[in-house]
Structures are given as C-alpha cells and as structure tokens.
N, C-alpha and C. Protein backbone atom coordinates (compact mmCIF):
# COMPACT_ATOMS: atom_id res chain seq x y z
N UNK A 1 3.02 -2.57 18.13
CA UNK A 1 2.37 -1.70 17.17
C UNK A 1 0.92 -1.43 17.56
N UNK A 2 0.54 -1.98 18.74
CA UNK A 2 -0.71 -1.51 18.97
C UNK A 2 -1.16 -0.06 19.36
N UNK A 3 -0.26 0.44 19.75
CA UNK A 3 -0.56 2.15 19.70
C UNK A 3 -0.50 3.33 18.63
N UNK A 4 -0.08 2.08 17.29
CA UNK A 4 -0.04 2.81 16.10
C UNK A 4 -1.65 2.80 15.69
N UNK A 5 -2.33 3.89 15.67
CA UNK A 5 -3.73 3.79 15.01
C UNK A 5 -3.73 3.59 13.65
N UNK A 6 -4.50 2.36 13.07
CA UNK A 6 -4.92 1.97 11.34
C UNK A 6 -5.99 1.33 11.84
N UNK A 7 -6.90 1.43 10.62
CA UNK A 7 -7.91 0.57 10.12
C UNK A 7 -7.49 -0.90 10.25
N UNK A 8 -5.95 -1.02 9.61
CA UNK A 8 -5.77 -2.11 9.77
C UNK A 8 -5.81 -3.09 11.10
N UNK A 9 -5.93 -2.18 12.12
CA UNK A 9 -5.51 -2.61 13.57
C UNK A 9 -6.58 -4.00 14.06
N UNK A 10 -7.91 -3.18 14.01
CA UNK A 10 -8.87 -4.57 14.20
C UNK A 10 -9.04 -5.76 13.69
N UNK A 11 -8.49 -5.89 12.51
CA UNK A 11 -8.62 -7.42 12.05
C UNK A 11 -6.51 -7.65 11.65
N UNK A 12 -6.26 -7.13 12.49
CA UNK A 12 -4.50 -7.55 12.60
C UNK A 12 -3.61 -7.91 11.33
N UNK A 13 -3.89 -6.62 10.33
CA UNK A 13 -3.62 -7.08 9.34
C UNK A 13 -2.09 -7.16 9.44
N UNK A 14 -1.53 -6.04 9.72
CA UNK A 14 0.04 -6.10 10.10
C UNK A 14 1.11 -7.26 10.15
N UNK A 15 0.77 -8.16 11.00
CA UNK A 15 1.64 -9.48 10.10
C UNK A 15 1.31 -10.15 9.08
N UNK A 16 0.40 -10.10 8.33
CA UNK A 16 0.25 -10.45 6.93
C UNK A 16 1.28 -9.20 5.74
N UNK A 17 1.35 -8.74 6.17
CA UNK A 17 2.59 -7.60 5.30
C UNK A 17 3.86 -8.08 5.94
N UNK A 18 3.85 -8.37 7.27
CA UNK A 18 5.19 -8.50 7.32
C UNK A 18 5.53 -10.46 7.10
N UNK A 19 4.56 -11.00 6.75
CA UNK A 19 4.72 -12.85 6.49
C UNK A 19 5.06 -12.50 5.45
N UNK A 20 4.51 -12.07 4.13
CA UNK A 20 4.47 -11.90 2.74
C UNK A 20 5.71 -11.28 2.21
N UNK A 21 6.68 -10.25 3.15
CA UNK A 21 7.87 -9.95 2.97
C UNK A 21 9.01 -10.74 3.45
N UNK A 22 8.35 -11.75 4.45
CA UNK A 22 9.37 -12.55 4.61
C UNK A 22 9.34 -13.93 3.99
N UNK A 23 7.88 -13.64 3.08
CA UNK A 23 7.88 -15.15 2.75
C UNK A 23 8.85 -14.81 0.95
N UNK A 24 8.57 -13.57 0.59
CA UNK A 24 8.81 -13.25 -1.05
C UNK A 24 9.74 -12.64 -0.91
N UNK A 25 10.72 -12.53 0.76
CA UNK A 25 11.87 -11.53 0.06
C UNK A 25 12.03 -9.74 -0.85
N UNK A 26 11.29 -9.76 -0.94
CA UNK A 26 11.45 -8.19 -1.73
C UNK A 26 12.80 -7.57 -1.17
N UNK A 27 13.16 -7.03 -2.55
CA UNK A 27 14.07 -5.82 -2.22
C UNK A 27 13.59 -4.29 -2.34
N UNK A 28 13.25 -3.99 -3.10
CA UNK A 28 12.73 -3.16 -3.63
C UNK A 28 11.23 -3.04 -3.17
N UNK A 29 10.57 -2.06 -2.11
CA UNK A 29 9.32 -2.19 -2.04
C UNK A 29 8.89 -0.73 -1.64
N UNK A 30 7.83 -0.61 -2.35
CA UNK A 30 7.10 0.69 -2.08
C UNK A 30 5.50 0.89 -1.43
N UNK A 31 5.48 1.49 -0.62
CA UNK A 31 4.26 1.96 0.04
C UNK A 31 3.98 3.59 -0.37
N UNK A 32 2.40 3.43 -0.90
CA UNK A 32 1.70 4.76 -1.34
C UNK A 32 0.78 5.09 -0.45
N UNK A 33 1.24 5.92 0.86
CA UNK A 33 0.40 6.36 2.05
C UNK A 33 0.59 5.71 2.75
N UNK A 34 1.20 6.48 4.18
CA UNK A 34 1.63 5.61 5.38
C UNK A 34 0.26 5.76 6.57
N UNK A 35 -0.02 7.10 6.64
CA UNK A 35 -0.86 7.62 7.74
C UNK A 35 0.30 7.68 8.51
N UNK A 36 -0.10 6.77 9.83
CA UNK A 36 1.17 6.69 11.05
C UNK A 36 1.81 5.56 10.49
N UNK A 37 2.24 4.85 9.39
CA UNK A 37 3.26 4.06 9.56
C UNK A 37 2.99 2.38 10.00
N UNK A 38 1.84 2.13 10.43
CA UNK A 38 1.21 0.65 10.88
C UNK A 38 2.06 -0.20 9.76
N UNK A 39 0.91 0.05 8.62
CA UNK A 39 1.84 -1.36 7.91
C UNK A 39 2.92 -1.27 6.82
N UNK A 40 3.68 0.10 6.96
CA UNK A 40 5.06 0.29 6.44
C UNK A 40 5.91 -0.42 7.65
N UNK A 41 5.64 -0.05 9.04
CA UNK A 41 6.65 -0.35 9.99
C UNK A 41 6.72 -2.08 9.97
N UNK A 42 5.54 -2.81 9.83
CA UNK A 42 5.14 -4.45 9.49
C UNK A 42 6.20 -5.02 8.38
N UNK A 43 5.92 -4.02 7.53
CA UNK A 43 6.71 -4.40 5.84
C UNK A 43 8.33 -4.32 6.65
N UNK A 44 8.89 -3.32 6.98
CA UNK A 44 10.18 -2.76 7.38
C UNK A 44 10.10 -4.05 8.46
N UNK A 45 9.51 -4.27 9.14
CA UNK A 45 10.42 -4.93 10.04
C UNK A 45 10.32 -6.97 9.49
N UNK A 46 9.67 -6.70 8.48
CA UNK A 46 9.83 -8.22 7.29
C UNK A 46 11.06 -8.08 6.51
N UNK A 47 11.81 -6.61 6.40
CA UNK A 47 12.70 -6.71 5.85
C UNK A 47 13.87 -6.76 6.61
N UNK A 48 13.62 -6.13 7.92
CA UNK A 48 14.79 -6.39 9.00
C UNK A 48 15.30 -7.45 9.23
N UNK A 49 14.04 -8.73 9.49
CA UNK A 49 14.24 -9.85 9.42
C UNK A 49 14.85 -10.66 8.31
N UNK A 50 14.49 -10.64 7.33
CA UNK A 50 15.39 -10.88 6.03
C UNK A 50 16.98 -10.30 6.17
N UNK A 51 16.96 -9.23 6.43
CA UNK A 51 18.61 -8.39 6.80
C UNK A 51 18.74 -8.33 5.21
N UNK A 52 17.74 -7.50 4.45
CA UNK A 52 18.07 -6.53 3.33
C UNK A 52 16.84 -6.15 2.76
N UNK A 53 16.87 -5.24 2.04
CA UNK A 53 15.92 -4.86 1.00
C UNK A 53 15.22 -2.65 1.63
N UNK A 54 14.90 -2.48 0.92
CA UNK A 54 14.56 -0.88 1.25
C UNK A 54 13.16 -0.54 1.00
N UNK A 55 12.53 0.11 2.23
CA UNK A 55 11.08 0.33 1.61
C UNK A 55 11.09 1.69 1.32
N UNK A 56 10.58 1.94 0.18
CA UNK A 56 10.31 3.85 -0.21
C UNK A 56 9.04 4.12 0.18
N UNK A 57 8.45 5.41 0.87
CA UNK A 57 7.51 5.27 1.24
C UNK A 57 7.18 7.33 0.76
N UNK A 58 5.78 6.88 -0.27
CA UNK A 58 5.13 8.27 -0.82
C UNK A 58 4.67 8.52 0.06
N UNK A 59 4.32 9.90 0.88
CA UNK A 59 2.74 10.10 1.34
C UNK A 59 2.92 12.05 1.57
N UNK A 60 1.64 12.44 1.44
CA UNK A 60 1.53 14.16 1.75
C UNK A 60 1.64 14.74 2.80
N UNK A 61 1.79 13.50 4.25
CA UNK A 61 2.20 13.60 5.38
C UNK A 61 1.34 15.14 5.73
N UNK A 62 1.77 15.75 6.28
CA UNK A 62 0.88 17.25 6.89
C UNK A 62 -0.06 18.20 5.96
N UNK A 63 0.84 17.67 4.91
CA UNK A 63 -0.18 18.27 3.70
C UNK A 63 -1.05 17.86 2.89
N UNK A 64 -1.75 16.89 3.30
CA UNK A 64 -2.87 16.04 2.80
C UNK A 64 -3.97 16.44 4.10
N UNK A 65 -4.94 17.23 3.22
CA UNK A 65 -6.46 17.68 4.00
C UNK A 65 -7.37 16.82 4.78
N UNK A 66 -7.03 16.09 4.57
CA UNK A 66 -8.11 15.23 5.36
C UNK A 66 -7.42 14.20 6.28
N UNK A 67 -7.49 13.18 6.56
CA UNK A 67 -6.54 12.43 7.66
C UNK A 67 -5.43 11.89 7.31
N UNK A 68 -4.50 12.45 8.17
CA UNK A 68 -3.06 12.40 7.95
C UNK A 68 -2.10 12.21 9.19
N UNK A 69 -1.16 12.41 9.48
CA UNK A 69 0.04 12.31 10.67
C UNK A 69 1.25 13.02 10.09
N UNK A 70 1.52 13.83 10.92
CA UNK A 70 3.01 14.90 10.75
C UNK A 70 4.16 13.66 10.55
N UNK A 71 5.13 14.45 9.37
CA UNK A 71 6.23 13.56 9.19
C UNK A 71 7.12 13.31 10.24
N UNK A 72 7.15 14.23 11.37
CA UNK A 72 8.19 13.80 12.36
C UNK A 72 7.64 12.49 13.60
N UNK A 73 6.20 12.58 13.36
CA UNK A 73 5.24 11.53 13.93
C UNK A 73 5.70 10.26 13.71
N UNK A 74 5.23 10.11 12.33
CA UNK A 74 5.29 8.61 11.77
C UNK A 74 7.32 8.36 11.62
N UNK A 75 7.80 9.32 11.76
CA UNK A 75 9.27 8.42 11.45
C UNK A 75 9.54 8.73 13.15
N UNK A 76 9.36 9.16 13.89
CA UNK A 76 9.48 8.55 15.66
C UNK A 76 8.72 7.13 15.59
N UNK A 77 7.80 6.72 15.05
CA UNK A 77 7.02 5.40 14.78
C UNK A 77 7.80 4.44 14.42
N UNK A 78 8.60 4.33 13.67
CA UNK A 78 9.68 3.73 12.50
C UNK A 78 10.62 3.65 13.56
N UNK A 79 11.17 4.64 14.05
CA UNK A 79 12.24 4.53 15.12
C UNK A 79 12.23 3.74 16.40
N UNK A 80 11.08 4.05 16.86
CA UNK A 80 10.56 3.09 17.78
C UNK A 80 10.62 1.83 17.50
N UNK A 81 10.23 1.51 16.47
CA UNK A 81 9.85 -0.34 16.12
C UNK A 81 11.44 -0.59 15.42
N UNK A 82 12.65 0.51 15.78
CA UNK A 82 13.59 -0.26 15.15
C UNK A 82 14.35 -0.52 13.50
N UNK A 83 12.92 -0.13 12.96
CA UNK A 83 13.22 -0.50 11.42
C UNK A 83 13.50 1.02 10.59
N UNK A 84 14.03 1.89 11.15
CA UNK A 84 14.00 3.42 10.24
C UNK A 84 14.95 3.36 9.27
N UNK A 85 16.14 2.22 9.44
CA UNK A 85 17.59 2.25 8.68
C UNK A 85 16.76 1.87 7.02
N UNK A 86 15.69 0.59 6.90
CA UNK A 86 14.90 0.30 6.24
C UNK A 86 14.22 1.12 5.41
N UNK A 87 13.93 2.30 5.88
CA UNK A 87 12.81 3.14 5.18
C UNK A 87 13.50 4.77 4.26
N UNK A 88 12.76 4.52 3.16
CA UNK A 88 13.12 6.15 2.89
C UNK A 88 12.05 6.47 2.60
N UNK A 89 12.03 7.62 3.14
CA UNK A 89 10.32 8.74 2.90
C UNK A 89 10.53 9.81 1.74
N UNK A 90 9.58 9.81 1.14
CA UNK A 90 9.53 10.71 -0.23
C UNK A 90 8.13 11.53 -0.09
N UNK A 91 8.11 12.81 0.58
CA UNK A 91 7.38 13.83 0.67
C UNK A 91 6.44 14.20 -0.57
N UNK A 92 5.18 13.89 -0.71
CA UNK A 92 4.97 14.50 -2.38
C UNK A 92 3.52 13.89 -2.54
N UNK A 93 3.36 14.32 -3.88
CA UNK A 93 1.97 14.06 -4.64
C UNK A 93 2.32 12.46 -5.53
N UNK A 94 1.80 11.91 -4.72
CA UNK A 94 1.77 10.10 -4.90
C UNK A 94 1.95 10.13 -7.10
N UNK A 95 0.59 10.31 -7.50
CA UNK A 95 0.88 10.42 -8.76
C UNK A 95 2.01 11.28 -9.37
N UNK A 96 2.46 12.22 -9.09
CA UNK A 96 4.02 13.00 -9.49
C UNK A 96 5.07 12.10 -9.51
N UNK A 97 5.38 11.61 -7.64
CA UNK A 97 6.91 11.15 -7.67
C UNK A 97 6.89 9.82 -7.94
N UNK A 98 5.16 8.94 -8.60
CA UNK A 98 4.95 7.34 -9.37
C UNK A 98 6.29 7.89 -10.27
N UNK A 99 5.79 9.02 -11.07
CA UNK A 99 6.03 9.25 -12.46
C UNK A 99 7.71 9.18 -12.25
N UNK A 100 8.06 9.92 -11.14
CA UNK A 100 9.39 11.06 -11.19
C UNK A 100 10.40 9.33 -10.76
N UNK A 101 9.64 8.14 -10.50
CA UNK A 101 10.20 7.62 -9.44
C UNK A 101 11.77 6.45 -10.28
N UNK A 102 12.37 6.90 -9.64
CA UNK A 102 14.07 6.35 -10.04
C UNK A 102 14.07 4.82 -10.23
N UNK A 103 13.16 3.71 -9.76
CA UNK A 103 13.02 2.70 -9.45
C UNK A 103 12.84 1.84 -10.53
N UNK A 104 13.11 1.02 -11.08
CA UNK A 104 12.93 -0.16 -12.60
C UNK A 104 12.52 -0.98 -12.25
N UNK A 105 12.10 -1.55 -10.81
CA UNK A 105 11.63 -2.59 -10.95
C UNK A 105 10.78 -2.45 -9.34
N UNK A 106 9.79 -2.71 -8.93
CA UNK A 106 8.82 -2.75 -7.32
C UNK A 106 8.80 -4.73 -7.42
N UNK A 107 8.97 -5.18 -6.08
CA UNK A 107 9.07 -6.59 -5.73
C UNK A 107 8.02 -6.24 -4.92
N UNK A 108 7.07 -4.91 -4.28
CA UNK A 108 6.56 -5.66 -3.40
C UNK A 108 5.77 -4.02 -3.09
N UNK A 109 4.34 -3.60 -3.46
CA UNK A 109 3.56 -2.55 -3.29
C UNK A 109 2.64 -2.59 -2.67
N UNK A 110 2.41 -1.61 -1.88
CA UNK A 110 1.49 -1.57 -1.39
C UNK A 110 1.00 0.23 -1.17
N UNK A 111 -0.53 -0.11 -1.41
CA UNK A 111 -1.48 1.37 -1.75
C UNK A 111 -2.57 1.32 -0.85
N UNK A 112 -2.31 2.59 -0.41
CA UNK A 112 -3.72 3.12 0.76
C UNK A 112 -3.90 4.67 0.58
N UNK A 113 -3.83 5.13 0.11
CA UNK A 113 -3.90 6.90 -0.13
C UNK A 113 -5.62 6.96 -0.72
N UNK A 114 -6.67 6.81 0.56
CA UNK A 114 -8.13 6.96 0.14
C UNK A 114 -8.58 6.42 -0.84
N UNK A 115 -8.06 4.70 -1.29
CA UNK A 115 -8.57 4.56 -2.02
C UNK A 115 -9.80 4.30 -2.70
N UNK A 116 -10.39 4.32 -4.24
CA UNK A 116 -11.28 3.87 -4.88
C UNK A 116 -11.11 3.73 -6.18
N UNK A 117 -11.82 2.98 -6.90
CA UNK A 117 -11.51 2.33 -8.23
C UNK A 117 -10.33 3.53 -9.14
N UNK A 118 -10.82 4.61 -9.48
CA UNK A 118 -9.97 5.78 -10.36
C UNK A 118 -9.10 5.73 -10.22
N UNK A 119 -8.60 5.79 -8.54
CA UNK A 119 -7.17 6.25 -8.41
C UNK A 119 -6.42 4.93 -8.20
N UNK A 120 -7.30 3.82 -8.44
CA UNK A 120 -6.07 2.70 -8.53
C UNK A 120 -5.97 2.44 -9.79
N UNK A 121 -6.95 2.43 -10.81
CA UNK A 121 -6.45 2.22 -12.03
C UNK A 121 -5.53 3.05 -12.38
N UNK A 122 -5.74 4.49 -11.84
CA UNK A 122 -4.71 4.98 -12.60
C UNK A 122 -3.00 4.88 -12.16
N UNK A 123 -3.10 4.46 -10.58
CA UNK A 123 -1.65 3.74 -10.21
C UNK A 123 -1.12 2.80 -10.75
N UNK A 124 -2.00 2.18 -10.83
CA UNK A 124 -2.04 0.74 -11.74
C UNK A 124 -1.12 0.88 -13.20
N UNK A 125 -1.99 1.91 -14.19
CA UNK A 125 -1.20 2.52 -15.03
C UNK A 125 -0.07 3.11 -15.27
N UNK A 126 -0.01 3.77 -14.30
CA UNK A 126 1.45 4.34 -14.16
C UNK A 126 2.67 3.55 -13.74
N UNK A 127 2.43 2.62 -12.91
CA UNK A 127 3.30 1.50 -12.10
C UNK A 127 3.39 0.40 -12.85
N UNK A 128 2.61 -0.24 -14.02
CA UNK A 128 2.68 -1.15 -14.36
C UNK A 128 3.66 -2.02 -15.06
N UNK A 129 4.42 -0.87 -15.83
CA UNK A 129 5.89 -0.89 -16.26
C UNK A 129 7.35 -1.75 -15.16
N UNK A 130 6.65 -1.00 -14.00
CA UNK A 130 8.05 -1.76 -13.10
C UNK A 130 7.71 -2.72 -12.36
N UNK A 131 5.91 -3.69 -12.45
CA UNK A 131 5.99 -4.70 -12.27
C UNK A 131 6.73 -6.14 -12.83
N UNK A 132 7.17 -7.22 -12.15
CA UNK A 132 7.72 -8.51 -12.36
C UNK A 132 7.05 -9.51 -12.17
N UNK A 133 7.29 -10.59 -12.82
CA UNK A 133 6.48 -11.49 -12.46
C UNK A 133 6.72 -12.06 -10.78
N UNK A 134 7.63 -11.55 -10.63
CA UNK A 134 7.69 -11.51 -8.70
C UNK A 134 7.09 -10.80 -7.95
N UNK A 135 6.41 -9.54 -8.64
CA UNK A 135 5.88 -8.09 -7.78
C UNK A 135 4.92 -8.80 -7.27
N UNK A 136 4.50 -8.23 -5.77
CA UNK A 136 3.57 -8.70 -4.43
C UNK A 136 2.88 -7.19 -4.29
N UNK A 137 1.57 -7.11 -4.97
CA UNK A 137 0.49 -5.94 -4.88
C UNK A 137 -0.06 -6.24 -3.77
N UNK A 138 -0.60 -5.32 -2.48
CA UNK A 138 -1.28 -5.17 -1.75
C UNK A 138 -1.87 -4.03 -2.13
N UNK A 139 -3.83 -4.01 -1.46
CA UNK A 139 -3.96 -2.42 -2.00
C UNK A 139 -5.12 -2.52 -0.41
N UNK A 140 -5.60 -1.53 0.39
CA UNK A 140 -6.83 -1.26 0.74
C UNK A 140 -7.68 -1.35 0.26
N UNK A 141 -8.37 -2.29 0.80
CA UNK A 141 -10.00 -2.06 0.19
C UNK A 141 -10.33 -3.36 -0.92
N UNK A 142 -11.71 -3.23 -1.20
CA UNK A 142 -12.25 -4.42 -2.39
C UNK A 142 -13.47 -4.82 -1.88
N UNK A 143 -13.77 -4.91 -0.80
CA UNK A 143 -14.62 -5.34 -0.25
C UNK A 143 -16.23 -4.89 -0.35
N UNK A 144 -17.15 -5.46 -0.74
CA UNK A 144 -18.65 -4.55 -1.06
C UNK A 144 -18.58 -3.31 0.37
N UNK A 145 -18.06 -4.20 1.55
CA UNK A 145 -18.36 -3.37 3.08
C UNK A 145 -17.40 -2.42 2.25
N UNK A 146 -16.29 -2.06 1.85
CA UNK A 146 -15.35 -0.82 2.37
C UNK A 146 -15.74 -0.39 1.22
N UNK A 147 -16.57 -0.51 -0.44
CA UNK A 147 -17.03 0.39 -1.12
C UNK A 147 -18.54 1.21 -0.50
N UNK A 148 -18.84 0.82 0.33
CA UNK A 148 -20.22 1.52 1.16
C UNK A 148 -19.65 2.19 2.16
N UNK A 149 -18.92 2.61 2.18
CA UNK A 149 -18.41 3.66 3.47
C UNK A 149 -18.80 4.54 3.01
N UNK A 150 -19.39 5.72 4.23
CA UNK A 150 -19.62 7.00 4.26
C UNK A 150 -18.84 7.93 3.19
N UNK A 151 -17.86 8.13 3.22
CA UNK A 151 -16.96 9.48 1.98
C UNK A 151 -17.16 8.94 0.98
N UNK A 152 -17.30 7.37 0.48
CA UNK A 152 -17.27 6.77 -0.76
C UNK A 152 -17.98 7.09 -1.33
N UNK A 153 -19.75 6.64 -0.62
CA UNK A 153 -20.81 7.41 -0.93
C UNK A 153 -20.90 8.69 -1.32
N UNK A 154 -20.81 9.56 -0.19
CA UNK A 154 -20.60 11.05 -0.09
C UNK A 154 -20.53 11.66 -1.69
N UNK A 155 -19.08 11.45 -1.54
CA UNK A 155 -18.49 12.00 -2.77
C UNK A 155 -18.27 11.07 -4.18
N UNK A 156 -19.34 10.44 -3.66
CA UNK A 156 -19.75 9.20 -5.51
C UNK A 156 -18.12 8.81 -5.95
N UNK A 157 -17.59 8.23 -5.35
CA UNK A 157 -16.29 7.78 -5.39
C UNK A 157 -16.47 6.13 -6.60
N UNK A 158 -15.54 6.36 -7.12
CA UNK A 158 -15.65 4.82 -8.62
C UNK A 158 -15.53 3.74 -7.04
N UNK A 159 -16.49 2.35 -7.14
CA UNK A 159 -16.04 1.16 -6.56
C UNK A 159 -14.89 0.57 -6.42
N UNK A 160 -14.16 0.24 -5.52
CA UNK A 160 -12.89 -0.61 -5.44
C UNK A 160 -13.59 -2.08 -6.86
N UNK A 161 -14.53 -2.57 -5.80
CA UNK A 161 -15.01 -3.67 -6.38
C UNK A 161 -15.13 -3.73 -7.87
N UNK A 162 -15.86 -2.34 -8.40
CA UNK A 162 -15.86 -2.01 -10.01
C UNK A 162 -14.41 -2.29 -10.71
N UNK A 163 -13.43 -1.60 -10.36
CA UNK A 163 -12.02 -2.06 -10.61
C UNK A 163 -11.90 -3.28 -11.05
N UNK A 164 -11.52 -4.17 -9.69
CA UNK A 164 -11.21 -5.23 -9.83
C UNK A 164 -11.70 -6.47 -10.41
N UNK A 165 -13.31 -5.58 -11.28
CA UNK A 165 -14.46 -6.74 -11.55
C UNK A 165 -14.25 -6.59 -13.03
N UNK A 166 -13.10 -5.25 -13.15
CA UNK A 166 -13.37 -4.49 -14.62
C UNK A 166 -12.53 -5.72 -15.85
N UNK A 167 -12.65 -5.34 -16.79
CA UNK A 167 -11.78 -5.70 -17.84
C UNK A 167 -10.66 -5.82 -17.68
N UNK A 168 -10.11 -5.07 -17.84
CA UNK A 168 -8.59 -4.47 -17.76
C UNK A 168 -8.13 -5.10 -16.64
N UNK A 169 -8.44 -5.01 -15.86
CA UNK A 169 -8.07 -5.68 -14.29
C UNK A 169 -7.78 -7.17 -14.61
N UNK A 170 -9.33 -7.51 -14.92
CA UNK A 170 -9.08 -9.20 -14.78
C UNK A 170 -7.99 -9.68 -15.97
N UNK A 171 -7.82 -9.06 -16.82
CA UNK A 171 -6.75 -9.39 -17.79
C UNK A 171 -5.57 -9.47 -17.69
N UNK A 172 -5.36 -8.43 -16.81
CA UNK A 172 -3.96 -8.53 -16.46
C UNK A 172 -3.34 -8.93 -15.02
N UNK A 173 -4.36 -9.16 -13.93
CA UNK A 173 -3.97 -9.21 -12.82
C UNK A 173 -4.97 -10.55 -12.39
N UNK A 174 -4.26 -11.23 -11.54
CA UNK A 174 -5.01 -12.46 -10.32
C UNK A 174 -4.95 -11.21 -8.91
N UNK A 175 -5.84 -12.48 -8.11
CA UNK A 175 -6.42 -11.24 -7.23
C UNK A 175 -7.07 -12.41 -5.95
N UNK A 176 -6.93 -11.96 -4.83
CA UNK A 176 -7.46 -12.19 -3.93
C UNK A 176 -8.25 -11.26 -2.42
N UNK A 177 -9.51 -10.96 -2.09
CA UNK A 177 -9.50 -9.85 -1.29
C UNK A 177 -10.10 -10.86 -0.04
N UNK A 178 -9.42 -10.26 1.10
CA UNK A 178 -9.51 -10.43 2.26
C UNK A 178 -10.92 -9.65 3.05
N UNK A 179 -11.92 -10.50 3.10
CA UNK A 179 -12.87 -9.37 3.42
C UNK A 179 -12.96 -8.65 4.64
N UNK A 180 -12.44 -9.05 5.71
CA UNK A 180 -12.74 -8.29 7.00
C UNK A 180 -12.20 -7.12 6.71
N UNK A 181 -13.07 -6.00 6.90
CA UNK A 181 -12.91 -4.97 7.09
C UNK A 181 -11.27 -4.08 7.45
N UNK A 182 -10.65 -3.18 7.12
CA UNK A 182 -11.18 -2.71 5.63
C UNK A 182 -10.97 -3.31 4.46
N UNK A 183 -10.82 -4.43 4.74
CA UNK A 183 -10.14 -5.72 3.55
C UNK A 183 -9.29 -5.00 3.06
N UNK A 184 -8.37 -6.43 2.46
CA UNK A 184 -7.14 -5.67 1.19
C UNK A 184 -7.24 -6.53 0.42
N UNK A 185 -6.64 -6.39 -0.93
CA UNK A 185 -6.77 -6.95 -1.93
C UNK A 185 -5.03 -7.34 -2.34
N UNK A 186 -5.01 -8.63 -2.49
CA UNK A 186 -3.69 -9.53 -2.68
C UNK A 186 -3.63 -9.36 -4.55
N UNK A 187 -2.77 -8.94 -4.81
CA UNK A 187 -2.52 -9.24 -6.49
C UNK A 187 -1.09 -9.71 -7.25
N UNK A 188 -1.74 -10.10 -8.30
CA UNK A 188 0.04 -10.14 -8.84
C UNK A 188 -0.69 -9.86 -10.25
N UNK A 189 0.65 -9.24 -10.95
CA UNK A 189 0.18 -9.36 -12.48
C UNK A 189 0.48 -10.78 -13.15
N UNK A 190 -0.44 -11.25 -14.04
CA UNK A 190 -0.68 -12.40 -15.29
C UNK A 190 0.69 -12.02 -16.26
N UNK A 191 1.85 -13.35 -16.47
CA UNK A 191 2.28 -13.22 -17.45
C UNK A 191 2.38 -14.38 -17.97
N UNK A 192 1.62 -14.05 -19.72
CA UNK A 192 1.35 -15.46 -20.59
C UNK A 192 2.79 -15.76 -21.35
C-alpha cells in the first residue's frame, strides 16, 4: 500500500484499521471518503482476514471539487490489494445516502470527507441511531496540529478539537486521539 497516497501514509496508520478489524470483528462497516482507498483497502483486507463481513464505502469520487481520485482509480486499488469482493461503493453526497442508508446497525466507521467539528457532529447525528455498544468510530483528525491547517484556517472551519471537547460529545462518547499527524480519533459511544 505504499503507492497508495494518504495523509495517513507517514505515520502508518493503515494497520491500525486493519488490527482493530481484526481485533473487533465487524461485519457491517462503513467508510465516509475513500480518496484512493488507503485505509478502506487496510479495513477490507482486516476483513479478508477474518473471512467475512462487508465494507460500504460513501465518497463523491470525481465529483468532489477539491481533492479526490476517479472511481475507476480507487477500485483498480481494491483490486490490486485483493480485497474488492469486500467492498461496496456508494457514489453520492455522504449526508444524503447517511440518511437514504439501508443499514440498522455500523460495527465499525470510519470518517474522512475534510473533516471539522460541523460536519462531524452532524454525522454523528445522523448515524447515531445505528450505533452499538460494539460500534468502533474512527474519524480524521482531533489533533490541535490538524485543527491549524491551512483550509481550516482559510475558511474558519468549526475545530475538530471543539467537537470532541463539546458537551454533547463528552456525554455520549469515550474517545481517544492519536496525535501524530493527521491524527485520528478512536471512539465508542457511552452506554449507562
């Protein structure tokens, strides 16, 4: 997977998605934004190893303005590493097909579609229904470094960090963030 370009690449996050699927089993797992596929193909091939479970994977693929990878790109990616039988791709506007999505229950999420605080609370919201006390949240980001990035700034983007520092957050969710760059943030939801 080293010729797959991610953020994730420099601090090797990639087998930590694929330990965490083989350590929790998921059946059911969804990824919101692939880019090229790095750590969907990680997740997919945690499930290969297991020998079950399906990852659904949102993203705007060619039609997302700013950095992206053509859909026939990232599933030659998938094919390559073996794990494509694993994956189904769902073309679309991440918040639409949350809503539209057939699924009752996620064992195992993970979110990267530019994130910052707004648009995870509001995933958060929308998804929160088909969490379990088994669901395994991964998200991009948390880190003071990856809320000071350039576009974050730019375009006065809500803090990852604000999120996860918020109310609502700490109430309902435990949490761990990985700081090396672009860090991710480990969660599960609280049930009393």
């Amino acid at each position: 997977m080293k010729n797959i370009e991610s953020s994730y690449l420099k601090n090797n996050y990639g087998p930590l998605f694929e330990s965490l699927v083989k350590i929790y089993k998921p059946e059911i797992c969804l990824e919101l934004g692939c880019l090229n596929g790095y750590s969907g193909i990680f997740t997919a091939l945690g499930l290969k190893s297991n020998k079950k479970g399906k990852l659904h994977i949102i993203d705007l693929f060619e039609n997302y303005s700013y950095n992206h990878c053509a859909f026939t790109s990232v599933k030659k990616n998938f094919s390559e590493a073996g794990v494509l039988k694993y994956v189904e791709f769902i073309q679309g506007d991440v918040f639409e097909k949350c809503e539209e999505l057939k699924i009752e229950k996620i064992d195992f999420l993970h979110i990267d579609i530019s994130n910052n605080g707004v648009v995870l609370k509001k995933l958060f919201k929308i998804l929160i229904k088909k969490f379990t006390d088994k669901t395994i949240i991964i998200f991009e980001g948390g880190s003071t470094e990856r809320d000071n990035i350039e576009w974050m700034k730019k375009y006065r983007k809500t803090p990852i960090n604000k999120f996860i520092k918020g109310k609502w957050f700490q109430n309902n969710f435990e949490y761990f963030v990985f700081e090396p760059y672009p860090s991710v943030t480990l969660c599960k939801k609280k049930f009393f």
